[in-house]
C-alpha atoms as a PDB file:
ATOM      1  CA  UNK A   1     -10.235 -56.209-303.607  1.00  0.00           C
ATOM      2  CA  UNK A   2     -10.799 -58.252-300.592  1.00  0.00           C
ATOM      3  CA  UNK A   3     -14.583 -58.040-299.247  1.00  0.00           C
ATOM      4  CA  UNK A   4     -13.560 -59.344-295.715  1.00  0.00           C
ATOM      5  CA  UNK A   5     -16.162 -62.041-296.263  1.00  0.00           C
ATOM      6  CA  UNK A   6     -15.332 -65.181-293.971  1.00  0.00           C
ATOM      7  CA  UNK A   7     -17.033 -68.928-294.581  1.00  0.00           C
ATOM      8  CA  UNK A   8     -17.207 -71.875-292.246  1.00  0.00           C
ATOM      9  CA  UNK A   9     -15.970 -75.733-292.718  1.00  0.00           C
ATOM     10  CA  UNK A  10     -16.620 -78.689-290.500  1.00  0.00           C
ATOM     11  CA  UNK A  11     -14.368 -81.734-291.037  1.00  0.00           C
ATOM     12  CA  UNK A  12     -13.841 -84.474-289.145  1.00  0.00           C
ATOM     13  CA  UNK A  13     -10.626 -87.010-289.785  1.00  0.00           C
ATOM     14  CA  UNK A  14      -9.374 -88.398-286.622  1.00  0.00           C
ATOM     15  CA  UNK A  15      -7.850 -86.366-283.788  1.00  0.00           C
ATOM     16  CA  UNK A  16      -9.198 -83.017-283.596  1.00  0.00           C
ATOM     17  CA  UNK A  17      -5.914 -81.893-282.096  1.00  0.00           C
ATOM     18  CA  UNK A  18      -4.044 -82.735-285.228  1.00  0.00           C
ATOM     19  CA  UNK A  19      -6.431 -81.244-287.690  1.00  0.00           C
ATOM     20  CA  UNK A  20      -6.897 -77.876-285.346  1.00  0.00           C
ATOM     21  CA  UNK A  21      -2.808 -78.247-285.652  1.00  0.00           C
ATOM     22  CA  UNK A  22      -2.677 -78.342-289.363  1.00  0.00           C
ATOM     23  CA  UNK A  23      -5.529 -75.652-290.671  1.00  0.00           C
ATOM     24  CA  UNK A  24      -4.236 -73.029-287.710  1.00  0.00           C
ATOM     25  CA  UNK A  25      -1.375 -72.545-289.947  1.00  0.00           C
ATOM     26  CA  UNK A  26      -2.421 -72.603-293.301  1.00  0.00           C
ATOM     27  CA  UNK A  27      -2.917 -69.020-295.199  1.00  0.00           C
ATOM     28  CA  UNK A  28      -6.739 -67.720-295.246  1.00  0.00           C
ATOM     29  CA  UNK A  29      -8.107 -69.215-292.053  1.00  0.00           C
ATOM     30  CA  UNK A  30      -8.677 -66.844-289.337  1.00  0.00           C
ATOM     31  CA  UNK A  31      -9.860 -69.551-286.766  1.00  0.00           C
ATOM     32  CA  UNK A  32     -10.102 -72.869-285.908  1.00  0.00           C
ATOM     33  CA  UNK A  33     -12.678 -74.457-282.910  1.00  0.00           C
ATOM     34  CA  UNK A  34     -12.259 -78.144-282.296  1.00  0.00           C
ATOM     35  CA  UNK A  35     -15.493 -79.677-280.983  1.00  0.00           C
ATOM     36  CA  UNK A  36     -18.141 -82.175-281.635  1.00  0.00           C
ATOM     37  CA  UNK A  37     -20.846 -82.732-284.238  1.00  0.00           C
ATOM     38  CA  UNK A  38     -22.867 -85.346-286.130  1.00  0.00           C
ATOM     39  CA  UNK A  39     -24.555 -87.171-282.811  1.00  0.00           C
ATOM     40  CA  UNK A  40     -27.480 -86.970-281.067  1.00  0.00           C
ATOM     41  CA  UNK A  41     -27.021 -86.015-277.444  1.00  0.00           C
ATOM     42  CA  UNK A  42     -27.055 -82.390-276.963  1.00  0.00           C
ATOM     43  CA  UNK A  43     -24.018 -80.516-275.469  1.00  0.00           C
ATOM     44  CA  UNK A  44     -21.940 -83.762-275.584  1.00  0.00           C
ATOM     45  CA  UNK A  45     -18.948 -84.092-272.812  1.00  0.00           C
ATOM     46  CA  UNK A  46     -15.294 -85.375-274.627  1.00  0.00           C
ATOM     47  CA  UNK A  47     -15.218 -88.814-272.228  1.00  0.00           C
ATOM     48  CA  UNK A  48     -19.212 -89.005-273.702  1.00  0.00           C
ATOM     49  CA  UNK A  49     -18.229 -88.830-277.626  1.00  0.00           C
ATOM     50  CA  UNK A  50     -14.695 -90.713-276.377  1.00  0.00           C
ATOM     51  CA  UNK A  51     -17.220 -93.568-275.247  1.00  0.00           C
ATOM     52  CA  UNK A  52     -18.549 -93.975-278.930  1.00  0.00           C
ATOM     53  CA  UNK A  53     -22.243 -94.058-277.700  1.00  0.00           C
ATOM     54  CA  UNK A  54     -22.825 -90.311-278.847  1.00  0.00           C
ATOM     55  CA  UNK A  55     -22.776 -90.852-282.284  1.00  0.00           C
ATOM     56  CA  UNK A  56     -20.912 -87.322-282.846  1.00  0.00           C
ATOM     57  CA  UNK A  57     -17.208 -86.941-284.435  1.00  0.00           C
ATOM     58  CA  UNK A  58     -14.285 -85.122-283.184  1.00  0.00           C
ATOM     59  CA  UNK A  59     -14.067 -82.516-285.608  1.00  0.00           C
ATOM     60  CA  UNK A  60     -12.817 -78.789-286.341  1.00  0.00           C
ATOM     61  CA  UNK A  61     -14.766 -75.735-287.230  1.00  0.00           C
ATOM     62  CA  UNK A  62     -12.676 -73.385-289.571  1.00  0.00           C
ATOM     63  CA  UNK A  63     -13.661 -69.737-290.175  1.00  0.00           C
ATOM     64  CA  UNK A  64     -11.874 -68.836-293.516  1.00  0.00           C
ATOM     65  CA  UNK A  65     -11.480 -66.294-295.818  1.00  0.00           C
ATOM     66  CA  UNK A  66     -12.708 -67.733-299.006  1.00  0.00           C
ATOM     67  CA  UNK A  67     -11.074 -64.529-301.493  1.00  0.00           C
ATOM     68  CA  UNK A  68      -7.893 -65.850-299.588  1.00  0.00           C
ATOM     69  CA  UNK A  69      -8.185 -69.536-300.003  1.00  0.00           C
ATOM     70  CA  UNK A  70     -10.616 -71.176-301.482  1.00  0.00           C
ATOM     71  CA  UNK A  71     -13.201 -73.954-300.183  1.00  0.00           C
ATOM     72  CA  UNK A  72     -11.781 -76.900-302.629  1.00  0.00           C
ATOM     73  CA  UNK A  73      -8.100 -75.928-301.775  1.00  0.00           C
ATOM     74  CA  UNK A  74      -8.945 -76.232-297.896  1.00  0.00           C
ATOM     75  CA  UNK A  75     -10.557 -79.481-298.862  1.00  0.00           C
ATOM     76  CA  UNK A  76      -7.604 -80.740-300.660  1.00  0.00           C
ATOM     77  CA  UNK A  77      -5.425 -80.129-297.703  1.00  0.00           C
ATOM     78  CA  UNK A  78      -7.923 -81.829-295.148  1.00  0.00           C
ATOM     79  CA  UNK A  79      -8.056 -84.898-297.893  1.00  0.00           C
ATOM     80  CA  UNK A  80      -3.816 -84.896-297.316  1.00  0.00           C
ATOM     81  CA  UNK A  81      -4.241 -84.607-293.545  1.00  0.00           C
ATOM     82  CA  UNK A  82      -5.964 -88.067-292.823  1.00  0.00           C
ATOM     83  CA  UNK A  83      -6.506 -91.205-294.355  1.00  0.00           C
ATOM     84  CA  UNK A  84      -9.979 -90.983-295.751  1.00  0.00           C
ATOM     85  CA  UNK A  85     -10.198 -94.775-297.046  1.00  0.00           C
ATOM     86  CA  UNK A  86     -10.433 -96.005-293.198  1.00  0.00           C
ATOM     87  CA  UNK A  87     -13.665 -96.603-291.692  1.00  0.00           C
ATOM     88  CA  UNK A  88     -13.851 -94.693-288.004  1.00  0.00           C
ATOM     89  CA  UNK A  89      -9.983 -94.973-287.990  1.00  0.00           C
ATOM     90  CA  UNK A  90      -7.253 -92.550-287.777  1.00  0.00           C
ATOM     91  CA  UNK A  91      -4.244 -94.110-287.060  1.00  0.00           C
ATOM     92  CA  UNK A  92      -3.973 -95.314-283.207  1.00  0.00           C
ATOM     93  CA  UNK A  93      -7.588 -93.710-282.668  1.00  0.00           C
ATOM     94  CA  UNK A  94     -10.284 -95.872-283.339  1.00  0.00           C
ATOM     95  CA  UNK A  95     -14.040 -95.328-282.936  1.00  0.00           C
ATOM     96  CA  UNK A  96     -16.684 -93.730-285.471  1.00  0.00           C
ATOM     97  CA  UNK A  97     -15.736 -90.539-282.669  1.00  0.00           C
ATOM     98  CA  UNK A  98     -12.817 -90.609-285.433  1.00  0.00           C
ATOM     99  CA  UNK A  99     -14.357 -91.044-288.771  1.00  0.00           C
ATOM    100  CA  UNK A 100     -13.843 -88.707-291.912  1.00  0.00           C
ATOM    101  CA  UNK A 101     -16.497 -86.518-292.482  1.00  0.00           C
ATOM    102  CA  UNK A 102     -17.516 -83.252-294.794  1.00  0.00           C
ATOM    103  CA  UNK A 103     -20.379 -81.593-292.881  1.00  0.00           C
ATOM    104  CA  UNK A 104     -21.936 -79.121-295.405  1.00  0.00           C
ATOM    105  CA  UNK A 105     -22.834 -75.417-294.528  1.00  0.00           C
ATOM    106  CA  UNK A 106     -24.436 -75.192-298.105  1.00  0.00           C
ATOM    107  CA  UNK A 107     -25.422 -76.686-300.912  1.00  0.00           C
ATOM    108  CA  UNK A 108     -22.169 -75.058-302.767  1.00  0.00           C
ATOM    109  CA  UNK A 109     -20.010 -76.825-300.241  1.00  0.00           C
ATOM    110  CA  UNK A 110     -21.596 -79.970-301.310  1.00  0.00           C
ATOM    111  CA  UNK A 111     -21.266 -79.337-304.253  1.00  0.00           C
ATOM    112  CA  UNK A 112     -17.611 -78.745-304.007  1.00  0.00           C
ATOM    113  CA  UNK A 113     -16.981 -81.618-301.623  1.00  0.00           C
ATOM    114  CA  UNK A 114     -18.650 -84.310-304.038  1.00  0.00           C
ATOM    115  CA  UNK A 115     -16.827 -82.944-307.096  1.00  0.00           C
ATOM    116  CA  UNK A 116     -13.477 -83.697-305.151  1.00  0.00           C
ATOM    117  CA  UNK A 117     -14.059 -86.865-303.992  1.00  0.00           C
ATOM    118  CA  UNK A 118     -15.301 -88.317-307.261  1.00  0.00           C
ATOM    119  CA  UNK A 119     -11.982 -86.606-308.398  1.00  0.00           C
ATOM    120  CA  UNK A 120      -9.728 -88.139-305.775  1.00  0.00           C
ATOM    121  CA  UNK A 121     -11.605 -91.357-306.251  1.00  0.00           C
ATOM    122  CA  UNK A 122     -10.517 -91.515-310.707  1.00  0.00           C
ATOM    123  CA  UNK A 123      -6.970 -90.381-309.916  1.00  0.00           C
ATOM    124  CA  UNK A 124      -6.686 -93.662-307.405  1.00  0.00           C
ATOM    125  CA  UNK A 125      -4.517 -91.819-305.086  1.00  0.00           C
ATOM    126  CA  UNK A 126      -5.284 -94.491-302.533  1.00  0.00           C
ATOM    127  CA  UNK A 127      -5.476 -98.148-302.449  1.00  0.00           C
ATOM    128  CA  UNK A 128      -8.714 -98.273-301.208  1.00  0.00           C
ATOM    129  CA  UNK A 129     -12.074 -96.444-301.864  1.00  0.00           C
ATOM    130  CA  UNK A 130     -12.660 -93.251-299.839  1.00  0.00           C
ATOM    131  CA  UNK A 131     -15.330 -93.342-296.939  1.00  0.00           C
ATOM    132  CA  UNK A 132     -15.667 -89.908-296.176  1.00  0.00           C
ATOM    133  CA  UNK A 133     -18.781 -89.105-294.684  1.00  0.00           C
ATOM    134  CA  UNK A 134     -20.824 -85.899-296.493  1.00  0.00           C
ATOM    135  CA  UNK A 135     -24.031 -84.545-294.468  1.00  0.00           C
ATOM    136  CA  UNK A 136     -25.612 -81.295-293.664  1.00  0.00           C
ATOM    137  CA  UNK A 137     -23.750 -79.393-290.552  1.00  0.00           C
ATOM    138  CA  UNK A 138     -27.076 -80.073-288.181  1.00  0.00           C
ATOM    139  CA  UNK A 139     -24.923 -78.380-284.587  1.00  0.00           C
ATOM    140  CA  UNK A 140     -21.861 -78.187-283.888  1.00  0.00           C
ATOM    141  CA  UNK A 141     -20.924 -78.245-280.111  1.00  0.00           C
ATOM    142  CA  UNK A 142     -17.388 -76.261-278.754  1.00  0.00           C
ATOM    143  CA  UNK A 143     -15.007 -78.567-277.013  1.00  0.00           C
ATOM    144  CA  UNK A 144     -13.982 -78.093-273.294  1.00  0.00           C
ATOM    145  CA  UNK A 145     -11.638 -75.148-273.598  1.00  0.00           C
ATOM    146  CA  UNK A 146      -8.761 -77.231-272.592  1.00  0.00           C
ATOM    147  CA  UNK A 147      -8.971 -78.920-275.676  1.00  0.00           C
ATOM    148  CA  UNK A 148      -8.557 -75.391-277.950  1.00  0.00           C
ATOM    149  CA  UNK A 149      -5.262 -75.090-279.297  1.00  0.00           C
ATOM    150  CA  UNK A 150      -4.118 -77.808-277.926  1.00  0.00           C
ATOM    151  CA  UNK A 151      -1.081 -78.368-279.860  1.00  0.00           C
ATOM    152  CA  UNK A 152      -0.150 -75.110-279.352  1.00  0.00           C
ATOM    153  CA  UNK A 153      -0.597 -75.237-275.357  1.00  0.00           C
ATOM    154  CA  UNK A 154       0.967 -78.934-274.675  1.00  0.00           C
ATOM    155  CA  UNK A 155       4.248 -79.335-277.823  1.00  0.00           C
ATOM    156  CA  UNK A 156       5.791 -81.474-274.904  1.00  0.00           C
ATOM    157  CA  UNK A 157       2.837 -83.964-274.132  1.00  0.00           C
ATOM    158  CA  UNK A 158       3.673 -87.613-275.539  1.00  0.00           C
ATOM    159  CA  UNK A 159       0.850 -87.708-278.147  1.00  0.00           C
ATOM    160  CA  UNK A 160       1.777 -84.045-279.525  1.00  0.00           C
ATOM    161  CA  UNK A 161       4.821 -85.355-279.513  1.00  0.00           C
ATOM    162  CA  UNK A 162       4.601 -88.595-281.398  1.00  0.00           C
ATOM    163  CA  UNK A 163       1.513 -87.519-283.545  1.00  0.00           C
ATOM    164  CA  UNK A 164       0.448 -84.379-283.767  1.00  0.00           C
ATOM    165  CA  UNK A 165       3.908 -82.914-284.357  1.00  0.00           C
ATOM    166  CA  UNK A 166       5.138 -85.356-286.943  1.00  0.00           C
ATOM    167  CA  UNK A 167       1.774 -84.293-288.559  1.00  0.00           C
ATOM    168  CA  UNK A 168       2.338 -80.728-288.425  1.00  0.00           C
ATOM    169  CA  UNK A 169       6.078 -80.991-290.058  1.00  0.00           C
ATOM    170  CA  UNK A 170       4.653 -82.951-293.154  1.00  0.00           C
ATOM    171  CA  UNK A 171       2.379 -80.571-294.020  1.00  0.00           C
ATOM    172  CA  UNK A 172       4.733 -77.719-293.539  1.00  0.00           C
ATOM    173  CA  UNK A 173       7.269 -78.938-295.754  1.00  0.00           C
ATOM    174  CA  UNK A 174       4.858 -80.690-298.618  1.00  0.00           C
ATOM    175  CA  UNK A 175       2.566 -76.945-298.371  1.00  0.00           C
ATOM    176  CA  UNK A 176       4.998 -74.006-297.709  1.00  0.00           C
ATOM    177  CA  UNK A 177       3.743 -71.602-300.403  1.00  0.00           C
ATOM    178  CA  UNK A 178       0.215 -72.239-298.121  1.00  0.00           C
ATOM    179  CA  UNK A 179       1.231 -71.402-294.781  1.00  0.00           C
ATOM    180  CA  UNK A 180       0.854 -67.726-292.759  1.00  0.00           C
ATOM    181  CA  UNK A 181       4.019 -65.388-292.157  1.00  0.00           C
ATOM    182  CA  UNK A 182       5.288 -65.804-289.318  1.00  0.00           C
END
């Protein structure tokens, strides 16, 4: 019986083109706003969190149907989306604007989020330790609308292209069984 019950997650891992790109097609989520959070100017501009003096992150706010797909599976796919063992680095972007972060809408997603990375961390996955950010969602700030499904608007603009898209066909091939009918 599905209750029609939704959840948020905000993540930040680099881009938030390529993570908007990613979680729009994976099974359960309903939406996905890229924006701004964990800074402390209000209503931040993109060239003001570009700049690296706002203190926020590019990141994506996912509306998802937890009965549908649960909290620690969307985390798991985020944690295969980025490289979470380099400090305010995604590949070619660099700038704490492009750290990894978890930013917790409860203490269950805490919860959750600590249990995985401790997980990650034993299985050595990586060759480096994790740096993933975890802190209370304080405000999370919509970006410019031109900047809303991007990847989907703009498949022929050079970073799509050379990032976003490359992106996009890894995790379709490594996570059929998770994405939406088309």
């Amino acid at each position: 019986m599905t209750t029609n019950r939704t959840e948020l997650a905000t993540l930040a891992g680099g881009c938030f083109w390529c993570l908007e790109a990613v979680f729009q097609d994976l099974k359960g989520v309903q939406r996905v706003v890229s924006g701004y959070t964990g800074g402390t100017v209000p209503d931040p501009s993109y060239e003001a969190v570009c700049s690296g003096r706002t203190g926020h992150a590019e990141a994506v706010q996912v509306t998802f149907d937890p009965d549908e797909l649960a909290y620690r599976d969307l985390l798991a796919v985020f944690f295969g989306i980025h490289d979470p063992t380099t400090p305010n680095r995604q590949g070619p972007d660099v700038g704490t604007q492009y750290r990894s972060a978890i930013f917790f809408h409860s203490p269950e997603q805490e919860r959750v989020a600590r249990e995985l990375i401790a997980e990650l961390e034993r299985q050595g996955i990586w060759d480096a330790p994790l740096v993933t950010e975890g802190s209370p969602l304080q405000v999370f700030y919509p970006a410019e609308a031109y900047h809303q499904d991007y990847f989907r608007r703009n498949p022929g603009q050079g970073y799509c292209r050379a990032v976003i898209a490359p992106k996009v066909a890894e995790f379709r091939k490594e996570h059929l069984a998770r994405l939406k009918a088309t």
